[in-house]
N, C-alpha and C. Protein backbone atom coordinates (compact mmCIF):
# COMPACT_ATOMS: atom_id res chain seq x y z
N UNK A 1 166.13 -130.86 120.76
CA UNK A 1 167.24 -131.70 120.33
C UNK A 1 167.13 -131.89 118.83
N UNK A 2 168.63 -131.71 118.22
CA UNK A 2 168.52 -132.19 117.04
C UNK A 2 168.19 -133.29 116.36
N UNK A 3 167.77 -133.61 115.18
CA UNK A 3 167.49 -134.93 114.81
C UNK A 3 169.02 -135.74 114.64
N UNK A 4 170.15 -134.91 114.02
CA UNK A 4 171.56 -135.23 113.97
C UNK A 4 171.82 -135.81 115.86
N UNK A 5 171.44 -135.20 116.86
CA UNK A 5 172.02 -135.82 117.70
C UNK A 5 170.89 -136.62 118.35
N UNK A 6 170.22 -136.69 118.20
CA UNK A 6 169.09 -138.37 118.37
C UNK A 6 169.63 -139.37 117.90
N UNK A 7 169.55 -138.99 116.70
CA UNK A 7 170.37 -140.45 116.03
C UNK A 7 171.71 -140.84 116.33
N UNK A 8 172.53 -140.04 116.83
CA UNK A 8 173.84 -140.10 117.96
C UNK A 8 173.45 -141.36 119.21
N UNK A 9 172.58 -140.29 119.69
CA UNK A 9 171.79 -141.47 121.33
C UNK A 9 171.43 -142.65 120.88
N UNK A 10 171.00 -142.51 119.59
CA UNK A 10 170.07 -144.05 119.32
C UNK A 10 171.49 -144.64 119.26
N UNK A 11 172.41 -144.28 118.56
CA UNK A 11 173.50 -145.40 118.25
C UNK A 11 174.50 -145.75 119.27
N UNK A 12 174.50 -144.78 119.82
CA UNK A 12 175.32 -145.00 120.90
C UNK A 12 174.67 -146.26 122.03
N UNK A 13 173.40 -145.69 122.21
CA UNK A 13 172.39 -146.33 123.08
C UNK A 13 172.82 -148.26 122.53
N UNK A 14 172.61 -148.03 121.39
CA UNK A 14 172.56 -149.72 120.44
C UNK A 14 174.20 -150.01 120.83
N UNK A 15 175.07 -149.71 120.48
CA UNK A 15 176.38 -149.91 120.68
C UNK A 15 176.62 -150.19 122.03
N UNK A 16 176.09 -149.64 123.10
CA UNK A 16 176.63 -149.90 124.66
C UNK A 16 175.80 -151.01 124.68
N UNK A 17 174.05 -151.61 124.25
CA UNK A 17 173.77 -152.70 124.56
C UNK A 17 173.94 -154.13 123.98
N UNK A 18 175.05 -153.65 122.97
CA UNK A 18 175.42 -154.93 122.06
C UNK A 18 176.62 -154.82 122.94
N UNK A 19 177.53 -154.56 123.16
CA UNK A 19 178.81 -154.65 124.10
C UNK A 19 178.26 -155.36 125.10
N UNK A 20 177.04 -154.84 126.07
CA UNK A 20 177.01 -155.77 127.07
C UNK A 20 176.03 -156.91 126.79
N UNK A 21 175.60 -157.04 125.85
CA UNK A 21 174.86 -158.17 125.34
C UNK A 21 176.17 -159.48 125.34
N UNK A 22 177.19 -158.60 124.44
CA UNK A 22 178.23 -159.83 124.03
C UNK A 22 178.73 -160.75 125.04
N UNK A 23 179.40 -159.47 126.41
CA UNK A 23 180.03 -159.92 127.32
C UNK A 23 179.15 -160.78 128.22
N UNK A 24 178.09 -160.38 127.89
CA UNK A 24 176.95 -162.03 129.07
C UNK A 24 176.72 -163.00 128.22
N UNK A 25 177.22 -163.03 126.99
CA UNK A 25 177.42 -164.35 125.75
C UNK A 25 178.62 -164.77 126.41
N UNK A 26 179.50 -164.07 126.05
CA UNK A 26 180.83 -164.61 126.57
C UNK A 26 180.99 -165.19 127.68
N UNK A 27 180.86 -164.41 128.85
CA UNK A 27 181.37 -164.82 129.73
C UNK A 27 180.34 -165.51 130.07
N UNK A 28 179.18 -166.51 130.07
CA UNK A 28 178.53 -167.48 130.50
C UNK A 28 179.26 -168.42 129.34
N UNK A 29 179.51 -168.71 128.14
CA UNK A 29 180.38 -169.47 128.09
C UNK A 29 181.72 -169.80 128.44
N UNK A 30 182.60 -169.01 128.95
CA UNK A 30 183.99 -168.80 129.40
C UNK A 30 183.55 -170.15 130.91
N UNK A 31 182.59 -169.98 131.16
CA UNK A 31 182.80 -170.79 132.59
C UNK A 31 183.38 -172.45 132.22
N UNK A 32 183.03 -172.98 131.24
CA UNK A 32 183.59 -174.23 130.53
C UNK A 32 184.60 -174.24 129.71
N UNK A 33 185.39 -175.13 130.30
CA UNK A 33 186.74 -175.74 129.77
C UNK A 33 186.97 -177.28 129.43
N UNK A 34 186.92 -177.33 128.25
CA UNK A 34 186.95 -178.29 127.36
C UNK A 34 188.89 -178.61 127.27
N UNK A 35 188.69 -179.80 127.35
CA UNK A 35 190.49 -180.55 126.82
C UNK A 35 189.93 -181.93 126.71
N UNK A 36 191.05 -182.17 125.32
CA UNK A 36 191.28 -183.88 124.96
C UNK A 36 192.72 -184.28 125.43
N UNK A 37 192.50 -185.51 125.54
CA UNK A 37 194.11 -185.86 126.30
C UNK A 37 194.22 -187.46 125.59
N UNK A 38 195.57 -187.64 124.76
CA UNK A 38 195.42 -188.90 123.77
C UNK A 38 195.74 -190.19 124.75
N UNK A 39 196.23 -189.61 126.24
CA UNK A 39 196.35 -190.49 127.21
C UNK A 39 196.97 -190.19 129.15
N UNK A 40 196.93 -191.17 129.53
CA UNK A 40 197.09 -190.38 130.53
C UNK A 40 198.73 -189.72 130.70
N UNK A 41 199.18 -190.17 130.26
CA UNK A 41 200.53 -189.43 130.18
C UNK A 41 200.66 -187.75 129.78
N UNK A 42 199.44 -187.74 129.36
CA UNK A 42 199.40 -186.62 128.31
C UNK A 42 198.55 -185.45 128.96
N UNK A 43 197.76 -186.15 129.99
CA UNK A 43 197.01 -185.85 131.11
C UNK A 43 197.58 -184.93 132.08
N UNK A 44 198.56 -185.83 132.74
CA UNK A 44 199.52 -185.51 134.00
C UNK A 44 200.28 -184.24 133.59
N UNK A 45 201.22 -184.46 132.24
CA UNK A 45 202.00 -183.11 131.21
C UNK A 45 200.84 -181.88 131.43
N UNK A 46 199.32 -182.12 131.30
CA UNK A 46 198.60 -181.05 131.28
C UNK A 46 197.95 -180.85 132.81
N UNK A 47 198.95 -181.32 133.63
CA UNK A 47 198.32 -181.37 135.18
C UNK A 47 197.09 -181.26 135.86
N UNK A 48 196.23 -182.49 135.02
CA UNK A 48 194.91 -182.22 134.90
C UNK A 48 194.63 -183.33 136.66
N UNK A 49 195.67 -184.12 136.86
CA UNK A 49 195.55 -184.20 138.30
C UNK A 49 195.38 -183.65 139.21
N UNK A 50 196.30 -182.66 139.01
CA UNK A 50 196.29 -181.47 140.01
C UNK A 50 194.77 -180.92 140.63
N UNK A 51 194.33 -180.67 139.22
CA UNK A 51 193.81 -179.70 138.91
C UNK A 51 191.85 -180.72 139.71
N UNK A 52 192.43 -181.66 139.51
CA UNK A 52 191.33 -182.55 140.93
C UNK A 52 189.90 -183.03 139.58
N UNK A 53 189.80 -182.93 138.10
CA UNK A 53 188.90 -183.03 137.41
C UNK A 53 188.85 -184.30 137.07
N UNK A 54 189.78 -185.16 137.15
CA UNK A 54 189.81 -186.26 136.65
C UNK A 54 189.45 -187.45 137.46
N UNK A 55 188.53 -188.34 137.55
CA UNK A 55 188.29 -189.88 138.61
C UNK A 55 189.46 -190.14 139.04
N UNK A 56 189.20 -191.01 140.43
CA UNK A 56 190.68 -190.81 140.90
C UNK A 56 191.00 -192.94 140.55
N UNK A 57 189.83 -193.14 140.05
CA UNK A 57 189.91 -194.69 139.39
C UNK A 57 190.46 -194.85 137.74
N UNK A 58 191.12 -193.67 137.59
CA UNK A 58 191.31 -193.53 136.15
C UNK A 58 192.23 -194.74 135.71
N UNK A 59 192.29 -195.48 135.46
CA UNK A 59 193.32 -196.56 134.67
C UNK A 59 194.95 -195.88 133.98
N UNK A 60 195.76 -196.22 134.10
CA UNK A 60 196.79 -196.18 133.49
C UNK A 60 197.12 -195.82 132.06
N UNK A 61 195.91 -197.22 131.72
CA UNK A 61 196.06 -197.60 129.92
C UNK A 61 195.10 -196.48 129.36
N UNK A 62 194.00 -195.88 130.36
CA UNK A 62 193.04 -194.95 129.47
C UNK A 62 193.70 -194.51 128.45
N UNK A 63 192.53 -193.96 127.49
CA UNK A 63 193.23 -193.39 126.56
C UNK A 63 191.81 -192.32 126.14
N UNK A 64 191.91 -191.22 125.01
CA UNK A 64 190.77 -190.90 124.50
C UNK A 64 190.27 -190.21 125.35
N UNK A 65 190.57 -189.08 126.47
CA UNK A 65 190.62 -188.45 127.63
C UNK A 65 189.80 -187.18 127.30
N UNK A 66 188.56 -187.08 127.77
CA UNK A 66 188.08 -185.76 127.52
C UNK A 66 187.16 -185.62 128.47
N UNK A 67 187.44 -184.01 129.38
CA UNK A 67 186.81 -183.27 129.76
C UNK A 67 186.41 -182.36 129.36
N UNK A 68 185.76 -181.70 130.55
CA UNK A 68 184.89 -180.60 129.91
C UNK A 68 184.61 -180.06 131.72
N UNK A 69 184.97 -179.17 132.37
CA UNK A 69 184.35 -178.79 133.54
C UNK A 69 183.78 -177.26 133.45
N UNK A 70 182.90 -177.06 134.46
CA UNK A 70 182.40 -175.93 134.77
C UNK A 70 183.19 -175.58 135.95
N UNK A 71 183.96 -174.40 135.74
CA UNK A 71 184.76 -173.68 137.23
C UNK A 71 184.18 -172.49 138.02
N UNK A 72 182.92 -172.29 137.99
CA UNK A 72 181.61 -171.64 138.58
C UNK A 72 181.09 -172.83 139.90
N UNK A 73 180.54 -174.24 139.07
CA UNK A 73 180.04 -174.84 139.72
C UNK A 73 180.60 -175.77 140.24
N UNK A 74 182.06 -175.64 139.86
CA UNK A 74 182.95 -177.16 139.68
C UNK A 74 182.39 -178.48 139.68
N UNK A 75 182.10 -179.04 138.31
CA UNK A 75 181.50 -179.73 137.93
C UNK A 75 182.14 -180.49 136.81
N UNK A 76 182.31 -181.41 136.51
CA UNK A 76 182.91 -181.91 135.18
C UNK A 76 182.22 -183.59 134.53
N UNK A 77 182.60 -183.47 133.50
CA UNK A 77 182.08 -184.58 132.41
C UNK A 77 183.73 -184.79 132.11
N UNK A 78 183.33 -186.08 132.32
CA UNK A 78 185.14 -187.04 130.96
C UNK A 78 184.56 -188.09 130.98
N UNK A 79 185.37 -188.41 129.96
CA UNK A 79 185.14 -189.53 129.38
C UNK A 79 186.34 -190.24 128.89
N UNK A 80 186.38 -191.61 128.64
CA UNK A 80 187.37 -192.13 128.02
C UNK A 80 187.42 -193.70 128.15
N UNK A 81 188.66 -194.28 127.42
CA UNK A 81 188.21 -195.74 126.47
C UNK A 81 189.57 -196.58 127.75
N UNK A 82 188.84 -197.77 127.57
CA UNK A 82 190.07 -198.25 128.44
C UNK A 82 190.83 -199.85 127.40
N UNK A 83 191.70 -200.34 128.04
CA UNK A 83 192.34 -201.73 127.89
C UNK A 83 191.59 -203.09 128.98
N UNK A 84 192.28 -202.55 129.93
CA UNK A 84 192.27 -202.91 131.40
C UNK A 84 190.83 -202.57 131.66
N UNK A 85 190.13 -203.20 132.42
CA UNK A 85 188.89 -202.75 133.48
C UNK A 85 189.73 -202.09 134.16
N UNK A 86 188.72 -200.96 134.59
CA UNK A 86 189.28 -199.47 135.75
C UNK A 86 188.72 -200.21 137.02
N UNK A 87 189.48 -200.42 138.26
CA UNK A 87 189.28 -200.50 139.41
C UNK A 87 188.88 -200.05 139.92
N UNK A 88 187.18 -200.45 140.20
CA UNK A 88 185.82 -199.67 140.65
C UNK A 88 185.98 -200.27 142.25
N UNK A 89 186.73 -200.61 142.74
CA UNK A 89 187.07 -201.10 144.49
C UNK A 89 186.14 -199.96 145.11
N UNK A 90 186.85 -198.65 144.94
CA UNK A 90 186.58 -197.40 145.93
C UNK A 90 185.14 -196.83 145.83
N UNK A 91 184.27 -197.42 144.67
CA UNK A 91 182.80 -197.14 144.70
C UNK A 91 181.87 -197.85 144.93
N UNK A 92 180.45 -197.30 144.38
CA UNK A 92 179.44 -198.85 145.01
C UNK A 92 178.73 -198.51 144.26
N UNK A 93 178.61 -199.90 143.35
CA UNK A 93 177.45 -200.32 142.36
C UNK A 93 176.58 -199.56 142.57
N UNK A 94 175.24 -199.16 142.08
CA UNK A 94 173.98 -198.35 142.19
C UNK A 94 173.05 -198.80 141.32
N UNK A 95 171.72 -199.06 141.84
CA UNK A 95 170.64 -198.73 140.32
C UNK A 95 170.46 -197.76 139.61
N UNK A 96 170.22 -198.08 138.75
CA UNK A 96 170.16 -196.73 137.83
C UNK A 96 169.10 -195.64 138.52
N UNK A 97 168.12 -195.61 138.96
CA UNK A 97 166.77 -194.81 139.72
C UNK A 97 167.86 -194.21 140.65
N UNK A 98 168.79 -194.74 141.70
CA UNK A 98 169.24 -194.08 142.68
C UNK A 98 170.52 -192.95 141.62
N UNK A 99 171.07 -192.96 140.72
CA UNK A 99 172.06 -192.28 140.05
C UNK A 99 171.61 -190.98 139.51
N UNK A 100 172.12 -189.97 139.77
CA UNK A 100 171.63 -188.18 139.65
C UNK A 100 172.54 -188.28 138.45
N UNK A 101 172.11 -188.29 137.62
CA UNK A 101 172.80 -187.84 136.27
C UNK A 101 173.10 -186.28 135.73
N UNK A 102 173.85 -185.75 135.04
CA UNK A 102 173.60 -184.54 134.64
C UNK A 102 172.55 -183.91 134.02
N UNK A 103 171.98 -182.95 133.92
CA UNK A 103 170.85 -182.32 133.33
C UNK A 103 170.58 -182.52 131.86
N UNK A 104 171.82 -182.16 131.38
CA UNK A 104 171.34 -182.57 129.91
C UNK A 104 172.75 -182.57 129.14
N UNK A 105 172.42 -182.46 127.72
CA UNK A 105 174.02 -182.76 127.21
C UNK A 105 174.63 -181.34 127.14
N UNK A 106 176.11 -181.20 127.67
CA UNK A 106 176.51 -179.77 127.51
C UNK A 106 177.60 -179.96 125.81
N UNK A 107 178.24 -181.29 125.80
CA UNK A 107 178.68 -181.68 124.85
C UNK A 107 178.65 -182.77 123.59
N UNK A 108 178.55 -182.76 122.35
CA UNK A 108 178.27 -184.07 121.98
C UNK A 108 179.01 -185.04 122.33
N UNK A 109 179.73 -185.37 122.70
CA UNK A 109 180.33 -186.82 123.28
C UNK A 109 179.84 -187.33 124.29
N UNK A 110 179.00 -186.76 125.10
CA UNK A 110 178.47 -187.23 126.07
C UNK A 110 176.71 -187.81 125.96
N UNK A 111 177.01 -189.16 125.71
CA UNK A 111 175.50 -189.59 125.37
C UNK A 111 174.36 -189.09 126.35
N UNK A 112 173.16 -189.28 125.35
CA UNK A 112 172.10 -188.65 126.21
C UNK A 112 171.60 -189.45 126.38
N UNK A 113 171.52 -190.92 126.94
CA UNK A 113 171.12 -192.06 127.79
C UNK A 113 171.34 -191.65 129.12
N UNK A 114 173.01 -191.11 129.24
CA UNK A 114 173.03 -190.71 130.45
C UNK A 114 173.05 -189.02 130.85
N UNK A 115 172.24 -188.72 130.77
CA UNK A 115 171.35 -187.70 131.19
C UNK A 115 170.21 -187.95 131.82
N UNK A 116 169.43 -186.69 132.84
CA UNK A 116 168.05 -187.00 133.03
C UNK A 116 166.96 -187.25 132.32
N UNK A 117 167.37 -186.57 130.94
CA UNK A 117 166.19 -186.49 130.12
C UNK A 117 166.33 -188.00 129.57
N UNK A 118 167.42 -188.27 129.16
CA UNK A 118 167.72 -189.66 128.55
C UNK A 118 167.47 -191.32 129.52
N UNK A 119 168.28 -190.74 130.65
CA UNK A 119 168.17 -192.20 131.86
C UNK A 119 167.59 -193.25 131.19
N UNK A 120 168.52 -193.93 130.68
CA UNK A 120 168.77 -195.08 130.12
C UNK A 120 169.97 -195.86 130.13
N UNK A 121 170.33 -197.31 131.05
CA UNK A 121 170.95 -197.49 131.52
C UNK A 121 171.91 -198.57 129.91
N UNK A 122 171.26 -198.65 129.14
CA UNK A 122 171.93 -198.87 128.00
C UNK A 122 173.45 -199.88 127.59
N UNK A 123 173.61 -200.53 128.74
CA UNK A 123 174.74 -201.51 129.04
C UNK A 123 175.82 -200.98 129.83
N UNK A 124 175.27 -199.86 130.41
CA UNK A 124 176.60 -199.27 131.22
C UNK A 124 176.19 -200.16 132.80
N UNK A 125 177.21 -200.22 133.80
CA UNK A 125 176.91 -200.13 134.94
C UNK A 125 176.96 -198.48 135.96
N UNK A 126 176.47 -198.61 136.87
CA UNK A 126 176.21 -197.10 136.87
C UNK A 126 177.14 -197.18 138.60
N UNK A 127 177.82 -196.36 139.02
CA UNK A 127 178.51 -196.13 139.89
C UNK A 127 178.59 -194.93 140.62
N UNK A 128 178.78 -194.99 142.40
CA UNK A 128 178.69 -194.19 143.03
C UNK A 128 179.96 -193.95 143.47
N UNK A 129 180.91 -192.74 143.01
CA UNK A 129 182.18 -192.93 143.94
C UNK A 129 182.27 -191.87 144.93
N UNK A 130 183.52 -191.51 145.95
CA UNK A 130 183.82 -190.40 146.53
C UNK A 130 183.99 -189.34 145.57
N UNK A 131 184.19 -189.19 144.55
CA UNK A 131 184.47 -188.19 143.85
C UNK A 131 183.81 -187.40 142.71
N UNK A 132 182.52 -188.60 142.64
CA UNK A 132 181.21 -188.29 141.33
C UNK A 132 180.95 -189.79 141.53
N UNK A 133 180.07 -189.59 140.21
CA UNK A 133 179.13 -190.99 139.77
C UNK A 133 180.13 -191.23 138.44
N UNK A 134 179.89 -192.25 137.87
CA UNK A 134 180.79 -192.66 136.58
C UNK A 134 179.72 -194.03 136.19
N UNK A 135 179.81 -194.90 134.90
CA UNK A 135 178.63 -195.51 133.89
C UNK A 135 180.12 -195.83 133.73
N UNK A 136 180.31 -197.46 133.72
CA UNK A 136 181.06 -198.19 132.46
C UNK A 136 180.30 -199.07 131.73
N UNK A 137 180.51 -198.78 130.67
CA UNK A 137 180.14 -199.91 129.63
C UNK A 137 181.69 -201.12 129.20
N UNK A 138 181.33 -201.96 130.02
CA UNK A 138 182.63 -202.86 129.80
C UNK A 138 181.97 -203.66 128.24
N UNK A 139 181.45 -203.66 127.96
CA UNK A 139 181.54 -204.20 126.32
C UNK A 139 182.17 -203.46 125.17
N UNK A 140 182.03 -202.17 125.44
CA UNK A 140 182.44 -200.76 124.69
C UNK A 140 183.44 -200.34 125.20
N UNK A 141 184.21 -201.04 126.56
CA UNK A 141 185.42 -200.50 127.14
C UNK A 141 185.36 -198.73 127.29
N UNK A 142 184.47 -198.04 127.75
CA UNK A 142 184.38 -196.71 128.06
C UNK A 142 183.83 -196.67 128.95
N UNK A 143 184.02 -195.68 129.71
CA UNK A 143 183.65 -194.99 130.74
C UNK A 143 183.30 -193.27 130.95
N UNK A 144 182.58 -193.45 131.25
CA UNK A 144 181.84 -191.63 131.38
C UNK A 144 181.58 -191.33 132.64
N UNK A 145 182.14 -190.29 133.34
CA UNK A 145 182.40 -189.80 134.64
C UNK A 145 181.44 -188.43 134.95
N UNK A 146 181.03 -188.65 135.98
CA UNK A 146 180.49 -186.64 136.00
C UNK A 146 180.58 -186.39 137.45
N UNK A 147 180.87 -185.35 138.28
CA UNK A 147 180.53 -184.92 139.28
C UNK A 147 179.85 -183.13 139.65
């Protein structure tokens, strides 16, 4: 073999494993979908109801609406600010020890108190619903959701 076509194989060789290098970059990030929503009105327009990601205790007045789900594991993080206390009826209080938090932070908005590594109950109350766990901090009027 020539040295002209070695150096062919080598490049070619490098070129097919950066292509599939990229596409397992990519597409392990492609599994997350990130949206802000300035309210729930703005929510519904982006049929994020539908779409089953959102607490089903969401308040009216929310505002400051951000998810983030995984559609592999269907899994999601939101967050958002309220007026009104959100009507926690449909869940049940929890200690913090009994609450499975997410693994770690996938986004910065999502404090790392509430994470495993973090578990720190930090003035939130911590909640068990049918649909995930959710942390309000009624002094800070926010709420952070995950399932």
């Amino acid at each position: 073999m020539t040295e002209r076509k070695k150096n062919i194989l080598i490049w070619t060789a490098l070129i097919i494993l950066s292509m599939v290098s990229a596409w397992f970059i990519v597409s392990g990030k492609m599994q997350y979908m990130e949206r802000e929503f300035a309210d729930v009105k703005a929510a519904k327009a982006g049929g994020e109801f539908e779409k089953g990601w959102l607490p089903s205790f969401l308040p009216e007045d929310a505002a400051a609406i951000k998810v983030i789900n995984n559609t592999d594991n269907k899994s999601a993080l939101v967050s958002f600010n309220f007026s009104s206390a959100p009507d926690m009826a449909a869940c049940k209080e929890t200690p913090l020890k009994d609450a499975a938090f997410p693994a770690e932070r996938v986004v910065l908005w999502w404090p790392e108190e509430l994470t495993e590594k973090g578990k720190v109950e930090a003035g939130y109350s911590i909640f068990k619903c049918e649909d995930g766990q959710a942390a309000v901090n009624a002094g800070k009027k926010e709420v952070y959701f995950w399932k």
